[in-house]
N, C-alpha and C. Protein backbone atom coordinates (compact mmCIF):
# COMPACT_ATOMS: atom_id res chain seq x y z
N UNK A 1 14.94 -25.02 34.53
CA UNK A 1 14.65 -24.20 33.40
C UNK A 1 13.67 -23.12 33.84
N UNK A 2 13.86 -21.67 33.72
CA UNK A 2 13.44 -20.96 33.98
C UNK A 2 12.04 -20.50 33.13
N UNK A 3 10.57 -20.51 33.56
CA UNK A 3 9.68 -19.89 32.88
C UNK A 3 9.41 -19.02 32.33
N UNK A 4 8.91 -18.53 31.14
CA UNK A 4 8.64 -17.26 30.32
C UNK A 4 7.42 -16.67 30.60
N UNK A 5 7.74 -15.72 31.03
CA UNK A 5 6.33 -15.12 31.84
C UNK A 5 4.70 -14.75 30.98
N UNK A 6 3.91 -15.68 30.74
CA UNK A 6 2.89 -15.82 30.08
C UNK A 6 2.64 -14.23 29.19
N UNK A 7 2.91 -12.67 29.67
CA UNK A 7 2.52 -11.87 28.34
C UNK A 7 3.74 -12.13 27.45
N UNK A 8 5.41 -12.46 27.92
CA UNK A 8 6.22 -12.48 26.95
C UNK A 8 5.88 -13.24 25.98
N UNK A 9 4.96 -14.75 26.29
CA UNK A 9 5.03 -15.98 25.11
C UNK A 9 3.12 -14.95 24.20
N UNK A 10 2.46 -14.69 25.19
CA UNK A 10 1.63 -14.02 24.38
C UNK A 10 1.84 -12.94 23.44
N UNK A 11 2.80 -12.23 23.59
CA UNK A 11 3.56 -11.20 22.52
C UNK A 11 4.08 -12.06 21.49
N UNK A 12 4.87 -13.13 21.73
CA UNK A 12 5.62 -13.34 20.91
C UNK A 12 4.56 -14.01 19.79
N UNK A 13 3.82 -14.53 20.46
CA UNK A 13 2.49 -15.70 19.66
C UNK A 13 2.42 -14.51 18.59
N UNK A 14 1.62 -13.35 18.99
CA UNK A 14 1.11 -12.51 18.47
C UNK A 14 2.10 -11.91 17.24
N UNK A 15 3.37 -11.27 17.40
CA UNK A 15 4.11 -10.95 16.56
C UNK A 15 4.00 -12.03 15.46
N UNK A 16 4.38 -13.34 15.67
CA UNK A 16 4.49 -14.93 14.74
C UNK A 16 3.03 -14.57 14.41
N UNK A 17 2.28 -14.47 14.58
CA UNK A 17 0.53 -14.57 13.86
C UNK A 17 0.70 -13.37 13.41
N UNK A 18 0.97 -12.31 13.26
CA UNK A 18 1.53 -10.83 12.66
C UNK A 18 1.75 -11.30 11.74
N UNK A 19 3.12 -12.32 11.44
CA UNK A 19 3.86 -12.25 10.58
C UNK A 19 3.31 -13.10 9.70
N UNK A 20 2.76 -13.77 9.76
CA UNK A 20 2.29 -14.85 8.95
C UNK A 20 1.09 -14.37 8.41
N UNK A 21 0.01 -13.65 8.74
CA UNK A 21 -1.02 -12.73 8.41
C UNK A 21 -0.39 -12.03 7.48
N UNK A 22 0.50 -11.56 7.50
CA UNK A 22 1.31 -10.41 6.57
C UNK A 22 1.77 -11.10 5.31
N UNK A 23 2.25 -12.57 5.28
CA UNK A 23 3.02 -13.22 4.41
C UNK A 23 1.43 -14.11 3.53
N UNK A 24 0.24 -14.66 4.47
CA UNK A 24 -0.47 -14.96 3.36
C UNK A 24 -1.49 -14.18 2.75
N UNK A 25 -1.81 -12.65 3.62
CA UNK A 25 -1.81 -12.02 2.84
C UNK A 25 -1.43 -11.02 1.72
N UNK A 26 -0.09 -10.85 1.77
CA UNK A 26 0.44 -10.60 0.44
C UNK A 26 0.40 -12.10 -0.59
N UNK A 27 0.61 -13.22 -0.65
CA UNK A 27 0.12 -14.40 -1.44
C UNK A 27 -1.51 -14.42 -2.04
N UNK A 28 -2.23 -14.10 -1.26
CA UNK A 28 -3.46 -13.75 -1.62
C UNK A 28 -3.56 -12.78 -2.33
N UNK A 29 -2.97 -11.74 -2.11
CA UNK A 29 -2.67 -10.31 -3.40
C UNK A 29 -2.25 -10.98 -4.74
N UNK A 30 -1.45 -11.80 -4.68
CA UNK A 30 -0.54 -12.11 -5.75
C UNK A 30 -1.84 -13.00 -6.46
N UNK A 31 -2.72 -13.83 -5.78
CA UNK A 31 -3.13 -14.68 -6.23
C UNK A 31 -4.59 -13.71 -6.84
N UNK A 32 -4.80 -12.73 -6.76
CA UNK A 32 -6.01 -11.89 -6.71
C UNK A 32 -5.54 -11.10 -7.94
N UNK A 33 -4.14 -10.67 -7.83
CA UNK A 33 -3.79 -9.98 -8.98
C UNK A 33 -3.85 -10.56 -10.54
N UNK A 34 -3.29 -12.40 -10.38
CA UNK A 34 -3.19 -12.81 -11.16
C UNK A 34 -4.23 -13.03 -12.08
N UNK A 35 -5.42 -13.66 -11.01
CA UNK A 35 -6.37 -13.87 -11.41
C UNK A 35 -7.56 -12.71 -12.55
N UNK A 36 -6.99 -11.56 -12.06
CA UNK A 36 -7.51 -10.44 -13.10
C UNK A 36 -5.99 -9.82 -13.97
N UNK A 37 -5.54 -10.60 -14.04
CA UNK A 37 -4.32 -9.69 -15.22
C UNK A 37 -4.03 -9.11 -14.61
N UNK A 38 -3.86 -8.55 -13.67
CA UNK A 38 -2.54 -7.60 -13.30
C UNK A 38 -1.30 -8.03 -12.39
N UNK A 39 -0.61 -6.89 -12.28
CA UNK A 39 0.48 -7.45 -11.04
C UNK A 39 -0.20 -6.70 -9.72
N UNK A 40 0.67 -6.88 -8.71
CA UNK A 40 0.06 -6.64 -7.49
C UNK A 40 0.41 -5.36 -7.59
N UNK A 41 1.17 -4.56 -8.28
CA UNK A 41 1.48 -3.02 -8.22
C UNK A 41 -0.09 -2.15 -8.80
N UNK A 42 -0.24 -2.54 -9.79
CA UNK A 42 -1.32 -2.52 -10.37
C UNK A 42 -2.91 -2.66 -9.44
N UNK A 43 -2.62 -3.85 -8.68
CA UNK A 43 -3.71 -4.11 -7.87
C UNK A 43 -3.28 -3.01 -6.31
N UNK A 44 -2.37 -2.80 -6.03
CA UNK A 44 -2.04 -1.76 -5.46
C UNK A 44 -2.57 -0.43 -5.63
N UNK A 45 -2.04 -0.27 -6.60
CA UNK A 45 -2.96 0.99 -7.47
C UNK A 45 -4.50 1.21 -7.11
N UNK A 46 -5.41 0.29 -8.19
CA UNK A 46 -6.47 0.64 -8.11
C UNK A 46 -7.11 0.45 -7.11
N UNK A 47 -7.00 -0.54 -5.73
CA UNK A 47 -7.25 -0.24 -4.68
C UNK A 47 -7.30 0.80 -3.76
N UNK A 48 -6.13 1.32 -3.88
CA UNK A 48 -5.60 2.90 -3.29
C UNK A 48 -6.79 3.76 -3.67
N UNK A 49 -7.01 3.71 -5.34
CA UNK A 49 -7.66 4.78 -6.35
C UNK A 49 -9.08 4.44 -5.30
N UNK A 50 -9.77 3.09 -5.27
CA UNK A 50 -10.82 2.92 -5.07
C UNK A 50 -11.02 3.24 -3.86
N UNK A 51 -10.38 3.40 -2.72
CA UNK A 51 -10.37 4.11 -1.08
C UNK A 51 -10.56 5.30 -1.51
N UNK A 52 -9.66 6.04 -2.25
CA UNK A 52 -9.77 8.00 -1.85
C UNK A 52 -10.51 8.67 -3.47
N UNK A 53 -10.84 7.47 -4.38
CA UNK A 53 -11.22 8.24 -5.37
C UNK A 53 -10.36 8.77 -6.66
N UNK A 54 -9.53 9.35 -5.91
CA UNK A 54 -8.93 10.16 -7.00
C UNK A 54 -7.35 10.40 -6.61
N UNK A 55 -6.69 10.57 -7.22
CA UNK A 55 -4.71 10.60 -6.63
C UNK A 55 -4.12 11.24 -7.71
N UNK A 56 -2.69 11.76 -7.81
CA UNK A 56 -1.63 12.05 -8.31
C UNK A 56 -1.39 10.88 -8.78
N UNK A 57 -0.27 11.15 -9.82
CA UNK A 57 0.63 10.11 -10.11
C UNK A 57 1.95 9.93 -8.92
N UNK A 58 2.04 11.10 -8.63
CA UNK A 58 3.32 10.83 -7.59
C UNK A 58 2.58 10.20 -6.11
N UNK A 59 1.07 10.80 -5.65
CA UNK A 59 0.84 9.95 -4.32
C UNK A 59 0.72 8.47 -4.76
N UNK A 60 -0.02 8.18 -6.31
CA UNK A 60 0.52 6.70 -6.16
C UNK A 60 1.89 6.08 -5.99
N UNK A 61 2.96 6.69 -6.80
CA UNK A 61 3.96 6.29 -6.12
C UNK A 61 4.53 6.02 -4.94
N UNK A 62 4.26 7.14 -4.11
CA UNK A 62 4.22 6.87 -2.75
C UNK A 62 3.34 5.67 -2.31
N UNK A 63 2.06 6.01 -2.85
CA UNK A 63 2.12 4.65 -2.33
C UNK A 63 2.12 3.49 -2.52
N UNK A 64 2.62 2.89 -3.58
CA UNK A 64 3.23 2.09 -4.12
C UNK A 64 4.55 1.66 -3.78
N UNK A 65 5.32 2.53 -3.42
CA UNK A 65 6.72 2.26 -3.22
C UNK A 65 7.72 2.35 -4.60
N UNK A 66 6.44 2.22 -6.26
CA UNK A 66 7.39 2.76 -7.05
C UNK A 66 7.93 4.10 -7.82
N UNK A 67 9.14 4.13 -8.23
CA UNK A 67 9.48 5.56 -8.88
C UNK A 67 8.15 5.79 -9.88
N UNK A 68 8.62 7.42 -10.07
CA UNK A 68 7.68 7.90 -10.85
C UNK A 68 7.47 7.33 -11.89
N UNK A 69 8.69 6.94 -12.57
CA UNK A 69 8.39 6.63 -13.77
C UNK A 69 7.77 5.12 -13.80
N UNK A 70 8.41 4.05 -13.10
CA UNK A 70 7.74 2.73 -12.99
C UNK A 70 5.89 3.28 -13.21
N UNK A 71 5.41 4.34 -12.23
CA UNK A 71 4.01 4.34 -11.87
C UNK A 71 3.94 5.12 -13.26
N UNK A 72 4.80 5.83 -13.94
CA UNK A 72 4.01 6.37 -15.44
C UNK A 72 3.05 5.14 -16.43
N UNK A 73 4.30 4.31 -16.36
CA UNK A 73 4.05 3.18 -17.55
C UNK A 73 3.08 2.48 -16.80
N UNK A 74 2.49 2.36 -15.64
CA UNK A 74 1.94 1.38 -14.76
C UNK A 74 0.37 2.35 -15.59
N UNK A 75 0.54 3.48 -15.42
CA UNK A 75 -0.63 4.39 -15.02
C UNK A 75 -1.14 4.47 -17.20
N UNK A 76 0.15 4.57 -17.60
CA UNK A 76 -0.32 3.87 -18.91
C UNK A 76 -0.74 2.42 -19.44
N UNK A 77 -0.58 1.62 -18.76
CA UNK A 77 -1.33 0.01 -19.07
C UNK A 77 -2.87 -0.03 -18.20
N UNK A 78 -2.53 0.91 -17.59
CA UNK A 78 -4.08 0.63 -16.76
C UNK A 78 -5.01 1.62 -17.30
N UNK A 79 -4.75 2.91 -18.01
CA UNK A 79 -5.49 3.24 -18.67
C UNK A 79 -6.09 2.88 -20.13
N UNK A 80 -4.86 2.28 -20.49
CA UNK A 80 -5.46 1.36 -22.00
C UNK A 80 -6.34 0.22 -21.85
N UNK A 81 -6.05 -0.38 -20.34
CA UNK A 81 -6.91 -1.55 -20.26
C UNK A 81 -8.07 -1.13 -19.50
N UNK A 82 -8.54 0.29 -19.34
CA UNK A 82 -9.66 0.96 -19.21
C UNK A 82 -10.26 0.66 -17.51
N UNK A 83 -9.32 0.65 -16.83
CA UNK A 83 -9.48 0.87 -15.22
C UNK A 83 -9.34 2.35 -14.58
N UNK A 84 -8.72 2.75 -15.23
CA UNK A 84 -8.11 4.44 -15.04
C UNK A 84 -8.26 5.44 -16.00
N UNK A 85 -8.38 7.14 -15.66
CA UNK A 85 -8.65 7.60 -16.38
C UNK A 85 -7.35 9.01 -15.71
N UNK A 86 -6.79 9.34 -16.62
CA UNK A 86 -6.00 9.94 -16.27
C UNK A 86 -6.03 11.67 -16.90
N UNK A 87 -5.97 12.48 -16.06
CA UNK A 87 -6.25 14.19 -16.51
C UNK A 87 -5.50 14.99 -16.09
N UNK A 88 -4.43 15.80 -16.78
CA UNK A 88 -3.89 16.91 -16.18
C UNK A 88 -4.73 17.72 -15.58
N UNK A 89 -3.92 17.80 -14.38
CA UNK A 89 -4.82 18.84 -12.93
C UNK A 89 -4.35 20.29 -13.90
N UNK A 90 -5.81 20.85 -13.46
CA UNK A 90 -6.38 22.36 -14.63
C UNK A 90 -5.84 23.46 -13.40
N UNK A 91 -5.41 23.29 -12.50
CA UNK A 91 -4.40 23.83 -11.37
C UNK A 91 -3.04 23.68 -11.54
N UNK A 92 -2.49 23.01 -11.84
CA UNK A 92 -1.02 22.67 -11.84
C UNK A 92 -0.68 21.27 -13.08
N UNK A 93 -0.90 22.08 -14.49
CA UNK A 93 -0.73 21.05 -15.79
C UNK A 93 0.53 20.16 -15.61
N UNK A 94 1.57 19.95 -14.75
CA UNK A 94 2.36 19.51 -14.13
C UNK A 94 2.23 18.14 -14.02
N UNK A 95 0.96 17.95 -13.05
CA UNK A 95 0.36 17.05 -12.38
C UNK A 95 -0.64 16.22 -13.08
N UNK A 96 -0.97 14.85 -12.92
CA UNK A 96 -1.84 14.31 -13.70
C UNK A 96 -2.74 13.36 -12.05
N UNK A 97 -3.80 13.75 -12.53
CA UNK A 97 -5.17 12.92 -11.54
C UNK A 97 -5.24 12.34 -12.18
N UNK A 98 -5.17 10.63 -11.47
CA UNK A 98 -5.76 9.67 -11.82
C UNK A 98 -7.18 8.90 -11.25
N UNK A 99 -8.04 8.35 -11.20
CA UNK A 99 -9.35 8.45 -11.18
C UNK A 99 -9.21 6.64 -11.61
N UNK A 100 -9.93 6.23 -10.69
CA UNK A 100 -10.41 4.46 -10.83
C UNK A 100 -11.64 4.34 -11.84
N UNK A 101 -12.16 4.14 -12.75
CA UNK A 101 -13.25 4.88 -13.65
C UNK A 101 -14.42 3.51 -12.62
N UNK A 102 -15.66 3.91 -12.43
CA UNK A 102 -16.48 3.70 -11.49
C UNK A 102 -17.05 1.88 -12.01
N UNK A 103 -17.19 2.07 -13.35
CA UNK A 103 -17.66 0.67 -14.11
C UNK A 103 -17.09 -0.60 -14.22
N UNK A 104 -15.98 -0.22 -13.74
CA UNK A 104 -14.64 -1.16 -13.86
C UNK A 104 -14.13 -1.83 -11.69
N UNK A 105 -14.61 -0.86 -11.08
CA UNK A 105 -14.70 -1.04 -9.55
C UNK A 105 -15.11 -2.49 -9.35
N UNK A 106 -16.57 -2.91 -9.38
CA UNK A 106 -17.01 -4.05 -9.07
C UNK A 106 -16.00 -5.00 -9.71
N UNK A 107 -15.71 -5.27 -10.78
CA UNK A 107 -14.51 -6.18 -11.24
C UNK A 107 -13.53 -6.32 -10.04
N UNK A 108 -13.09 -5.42 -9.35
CA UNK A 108 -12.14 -5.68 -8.43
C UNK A 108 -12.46 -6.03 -7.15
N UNK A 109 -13.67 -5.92 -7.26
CA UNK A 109 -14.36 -6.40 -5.55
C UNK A 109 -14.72 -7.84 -5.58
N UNK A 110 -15.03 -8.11 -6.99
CA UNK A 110 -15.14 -9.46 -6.91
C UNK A 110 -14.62 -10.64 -5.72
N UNK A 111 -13.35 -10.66 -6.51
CA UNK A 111 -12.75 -11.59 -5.89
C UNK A 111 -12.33 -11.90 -4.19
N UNK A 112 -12.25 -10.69 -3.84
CA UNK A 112 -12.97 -10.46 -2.03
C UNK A 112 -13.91 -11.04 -1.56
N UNK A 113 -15.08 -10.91 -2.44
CA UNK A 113 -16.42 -11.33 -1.70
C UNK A 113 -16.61 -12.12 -0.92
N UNK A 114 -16.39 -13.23 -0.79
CA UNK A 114 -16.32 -14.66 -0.19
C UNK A 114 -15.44 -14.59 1.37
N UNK A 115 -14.02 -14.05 0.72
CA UNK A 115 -13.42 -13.44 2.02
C UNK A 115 -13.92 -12.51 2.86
N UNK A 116 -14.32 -11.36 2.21
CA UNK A 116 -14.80 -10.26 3.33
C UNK A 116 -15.79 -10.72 4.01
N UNK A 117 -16.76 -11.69 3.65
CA UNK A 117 -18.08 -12.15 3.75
C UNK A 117 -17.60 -13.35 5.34
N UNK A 118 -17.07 -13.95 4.87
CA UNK A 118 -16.13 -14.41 6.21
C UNK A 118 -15.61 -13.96 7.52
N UNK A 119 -14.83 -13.10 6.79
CA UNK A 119 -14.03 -12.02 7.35
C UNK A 119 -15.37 -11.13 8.40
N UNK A 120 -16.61 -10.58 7.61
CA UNK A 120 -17.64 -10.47 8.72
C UNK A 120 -18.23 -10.87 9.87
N UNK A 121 -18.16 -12.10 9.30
CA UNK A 121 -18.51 -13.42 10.41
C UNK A 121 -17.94 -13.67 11.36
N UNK A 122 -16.55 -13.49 11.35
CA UNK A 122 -15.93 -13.55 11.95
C UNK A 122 -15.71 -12.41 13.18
N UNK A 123 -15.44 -11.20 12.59
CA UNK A 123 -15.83 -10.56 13.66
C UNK A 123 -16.92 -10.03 14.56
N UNK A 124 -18.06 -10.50 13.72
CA UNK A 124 -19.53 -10.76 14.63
C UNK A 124 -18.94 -11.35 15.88
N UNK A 125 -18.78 -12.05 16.03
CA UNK A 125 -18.04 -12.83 17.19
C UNK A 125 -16.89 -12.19 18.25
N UNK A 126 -16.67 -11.15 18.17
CA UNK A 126 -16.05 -9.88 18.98
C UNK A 126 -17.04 -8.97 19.42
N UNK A 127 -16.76 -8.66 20.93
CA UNK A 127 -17.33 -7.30 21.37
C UNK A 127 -17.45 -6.25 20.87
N UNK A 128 -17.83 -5.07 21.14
CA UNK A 128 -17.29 -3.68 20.42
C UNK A 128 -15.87 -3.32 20.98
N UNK A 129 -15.90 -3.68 22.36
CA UNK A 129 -14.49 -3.34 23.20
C UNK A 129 -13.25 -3.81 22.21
N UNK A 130 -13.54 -5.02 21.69
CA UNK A 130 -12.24 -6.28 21.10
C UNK A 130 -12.40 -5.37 19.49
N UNK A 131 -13.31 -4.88 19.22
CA UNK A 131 -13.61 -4.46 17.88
C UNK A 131 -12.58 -3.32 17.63
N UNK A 132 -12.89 -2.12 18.59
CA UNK A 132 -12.55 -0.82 18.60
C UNK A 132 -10.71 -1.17 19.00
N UNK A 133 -10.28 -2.33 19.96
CA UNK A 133 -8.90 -2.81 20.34
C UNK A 133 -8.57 -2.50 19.13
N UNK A 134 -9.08 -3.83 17.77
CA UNK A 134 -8.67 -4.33 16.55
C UNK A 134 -7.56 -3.17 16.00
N UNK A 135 -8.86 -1.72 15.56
CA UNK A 135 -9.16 -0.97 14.92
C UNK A 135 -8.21 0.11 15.41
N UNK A 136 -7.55 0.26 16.83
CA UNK A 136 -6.62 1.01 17.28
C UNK A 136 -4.91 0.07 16.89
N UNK A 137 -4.91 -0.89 17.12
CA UNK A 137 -4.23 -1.50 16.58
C UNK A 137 -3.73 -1.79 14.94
N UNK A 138 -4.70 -1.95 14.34
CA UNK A 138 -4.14 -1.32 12.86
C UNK A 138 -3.99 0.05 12.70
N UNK A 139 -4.27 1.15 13.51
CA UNK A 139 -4.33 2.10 12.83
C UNK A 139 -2.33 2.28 13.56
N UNK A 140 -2.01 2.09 14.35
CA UNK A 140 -0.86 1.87 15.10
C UNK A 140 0.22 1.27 14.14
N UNK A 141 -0.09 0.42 13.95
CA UNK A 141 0.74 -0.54 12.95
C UNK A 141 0.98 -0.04 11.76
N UNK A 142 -0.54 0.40 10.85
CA UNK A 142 -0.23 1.45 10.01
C UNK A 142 1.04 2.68 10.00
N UNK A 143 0.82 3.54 10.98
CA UNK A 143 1.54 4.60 11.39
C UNK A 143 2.85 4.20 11.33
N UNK A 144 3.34 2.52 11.75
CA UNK A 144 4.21 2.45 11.85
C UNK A 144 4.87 1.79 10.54
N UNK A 145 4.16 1.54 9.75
CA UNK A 145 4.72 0.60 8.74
C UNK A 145 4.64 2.44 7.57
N UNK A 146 4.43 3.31 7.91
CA UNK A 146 4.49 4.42 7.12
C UNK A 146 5.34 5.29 7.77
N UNK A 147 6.02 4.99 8.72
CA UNK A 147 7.26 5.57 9.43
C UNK A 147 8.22 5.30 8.80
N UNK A 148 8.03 3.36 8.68
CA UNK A 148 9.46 3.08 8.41
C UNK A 148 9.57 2.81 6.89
N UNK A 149 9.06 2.92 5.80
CA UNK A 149 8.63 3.23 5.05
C UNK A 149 9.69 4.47 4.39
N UNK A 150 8.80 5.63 5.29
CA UNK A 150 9.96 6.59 5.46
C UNK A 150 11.38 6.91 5.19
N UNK A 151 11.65 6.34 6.77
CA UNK A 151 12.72 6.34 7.09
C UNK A 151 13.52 5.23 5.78
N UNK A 152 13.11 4.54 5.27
CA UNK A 152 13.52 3.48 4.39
C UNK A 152 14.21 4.28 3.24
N UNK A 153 13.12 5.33 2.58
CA UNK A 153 13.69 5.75 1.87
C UNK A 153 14.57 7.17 1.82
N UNK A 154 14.52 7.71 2.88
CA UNK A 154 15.88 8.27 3.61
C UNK A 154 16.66 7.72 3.36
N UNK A 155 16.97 6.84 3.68
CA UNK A 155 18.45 6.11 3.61
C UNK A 155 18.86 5.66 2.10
N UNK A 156 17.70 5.70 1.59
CA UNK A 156 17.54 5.49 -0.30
C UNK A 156 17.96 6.66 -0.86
N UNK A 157 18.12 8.07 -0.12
CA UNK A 157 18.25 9.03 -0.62
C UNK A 157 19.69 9.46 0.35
N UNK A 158 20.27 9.03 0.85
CA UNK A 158 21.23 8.76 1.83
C UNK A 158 22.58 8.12 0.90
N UNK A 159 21.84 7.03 0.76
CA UNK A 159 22.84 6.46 -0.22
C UNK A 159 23.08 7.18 -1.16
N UNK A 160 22.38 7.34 -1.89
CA UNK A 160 22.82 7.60 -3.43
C UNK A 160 23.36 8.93 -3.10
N UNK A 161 23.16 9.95 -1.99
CA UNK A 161 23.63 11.22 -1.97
C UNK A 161 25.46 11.11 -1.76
N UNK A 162 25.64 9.96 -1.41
CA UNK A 162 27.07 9.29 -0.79
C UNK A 162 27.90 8.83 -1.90
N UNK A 163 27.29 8.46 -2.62
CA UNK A 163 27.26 7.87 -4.10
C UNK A 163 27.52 9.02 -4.80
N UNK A 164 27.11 10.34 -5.08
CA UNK A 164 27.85 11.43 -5.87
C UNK A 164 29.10 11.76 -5.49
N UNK A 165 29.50 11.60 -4.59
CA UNK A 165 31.26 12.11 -4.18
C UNK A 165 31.42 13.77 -3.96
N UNK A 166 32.28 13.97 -3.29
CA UNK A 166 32.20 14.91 -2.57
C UNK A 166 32.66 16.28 -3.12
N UNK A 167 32.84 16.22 -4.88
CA UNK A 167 32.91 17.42 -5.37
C UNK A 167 31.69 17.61 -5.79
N UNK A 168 30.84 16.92 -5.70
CA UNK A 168 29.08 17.25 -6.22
C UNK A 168 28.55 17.72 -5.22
N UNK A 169 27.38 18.54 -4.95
CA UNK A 169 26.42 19.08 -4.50
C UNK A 169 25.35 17.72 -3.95
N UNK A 170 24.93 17.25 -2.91
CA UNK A 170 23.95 16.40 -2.83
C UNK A 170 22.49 17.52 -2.83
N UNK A 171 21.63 16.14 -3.10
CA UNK A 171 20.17 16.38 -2.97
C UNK A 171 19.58 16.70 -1.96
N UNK A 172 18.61 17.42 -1.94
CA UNK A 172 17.68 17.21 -0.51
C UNK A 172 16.45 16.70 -1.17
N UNK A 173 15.46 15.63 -0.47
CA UNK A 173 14.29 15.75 -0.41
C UNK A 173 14.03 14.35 -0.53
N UNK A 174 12.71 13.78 -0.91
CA UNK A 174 12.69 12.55 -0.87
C UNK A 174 13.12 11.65 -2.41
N UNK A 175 13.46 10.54 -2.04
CA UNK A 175 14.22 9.93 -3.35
C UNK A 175 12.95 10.08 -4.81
N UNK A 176 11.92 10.71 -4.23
CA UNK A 176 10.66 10.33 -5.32
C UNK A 176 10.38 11.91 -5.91
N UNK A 177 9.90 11.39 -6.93
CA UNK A 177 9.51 13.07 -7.02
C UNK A 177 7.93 12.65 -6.25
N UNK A 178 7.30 13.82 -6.24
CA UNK A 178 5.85 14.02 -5.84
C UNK A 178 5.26 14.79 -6.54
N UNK A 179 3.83 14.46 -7.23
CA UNK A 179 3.28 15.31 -7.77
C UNK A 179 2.13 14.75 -8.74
C-alpha cells in the first residue's frame, strides 16, 4: 500500500476542519438568531450593518444572498422591531440607507461574549507569524467565497436568460437589482 505524502493528508485534515468550522458555525448562527427572534437573514443583516455602519438596501442584498424584495420586507420587520432605521438617500431618493440604530448594537453582541472571549484565548497562544498566516488566509478564502458567490449568480442570471426563449431579448447584469 502506497503512502500519502504527509502535506497531502495535512491538506486534506485541513479542508475536513474547514468544513466542519463552516457547518458549526453556521448552527451557532441559527442558534444565536433564535435566541434573539430573528432568522439568520436578519442576523445577517444587522451584523453586516454593525461592521460598515450604514448600507443600501440592495448592498444588503448582496450581501445576504437575498432578492430585493425578500431584503424589503426583511428591512421592514427590523425596523418595526426597532434595530434599523431606514432613510431615503437625499442623493438618489431611489435608494434607501439603512443604519443599525446604535442602542440596540450591544443586544447583538451579547451572545458572542463568552465565545469571542475564548476565541481570544485562544489565539494568545499563536505567534504573530501564525497570527498574520490566520489573517491572510481568511482574507483568501473570503475573496474566494465572494468569487464564487459571483459566479453563482451568473449562472442565476444565465438560466433564467435561457428561460425567456429566443424571440425575447435577454438581460444583462446581475440577477439583483442594486441600489
Amino acid at each position: 500500500m502506497s503512502q500519502v505524502p504527509a502535506r497531502a493528508t495535512a491538506i486534506a485534515d485541513l479542508m475536513r476542519a474547514g468544513r466542519e468550522m463552516s457547518r458549526l458555525s453556521m448552527v451557532f448562527r441559527y442558534a444565536i438568531a433564535e435566541r434573539l427572534g430573528l432568522t439568520v437573514s436578519d442576523l445577517e443583516c444587522l451584523d453586516h450593518l454593525a461592521d460598515v455602519g450604514s448600507a443600501t438596501a440592495g448592498q444588503v442584498a448582496e450581501r445576504t444572498n437575498l432578492t430585493t424584495g425578500a431584503v424589503t420586507s426583511m428591512l421592514r420587520r427590523l425596523q418595526q422591531a426597532g434595530y434599523v432605521t431606514a432613510e431615503r438617500d437625499p442623493a438618489d431618493r431611489r435608494r434607501v440607507i439603512v443604519t443599525l440604530r446604535p442602542e440596540r448594537a450591544a443586544e447583538l453582541t451579547r451572545p458572542y461574549e463568552r465565545f469571542a472571549e475564548r476565541a481570544e484565548r485562544l489565539v494568545e497562544g499563536y505567534s504573530a507569524e501564525e497570527v498574520t498566516m490566520l489573517v491572510r488566509h481568511y482574507d483568501r478564502m473570503q475573496a474566494m467565497y465572494l468569487a464564487e458567490l459571483d459566479r453563482l449568480r451568473e449562472g442565476d442570471t444565465a438560466r433564467r436568460t435561457r428561460g425567456q426563449g429566443a424571440d425575447r431579448p435577454s438581460s444583462s447584469g446581475s440577477a439583483k437589482g442594486r441600489g
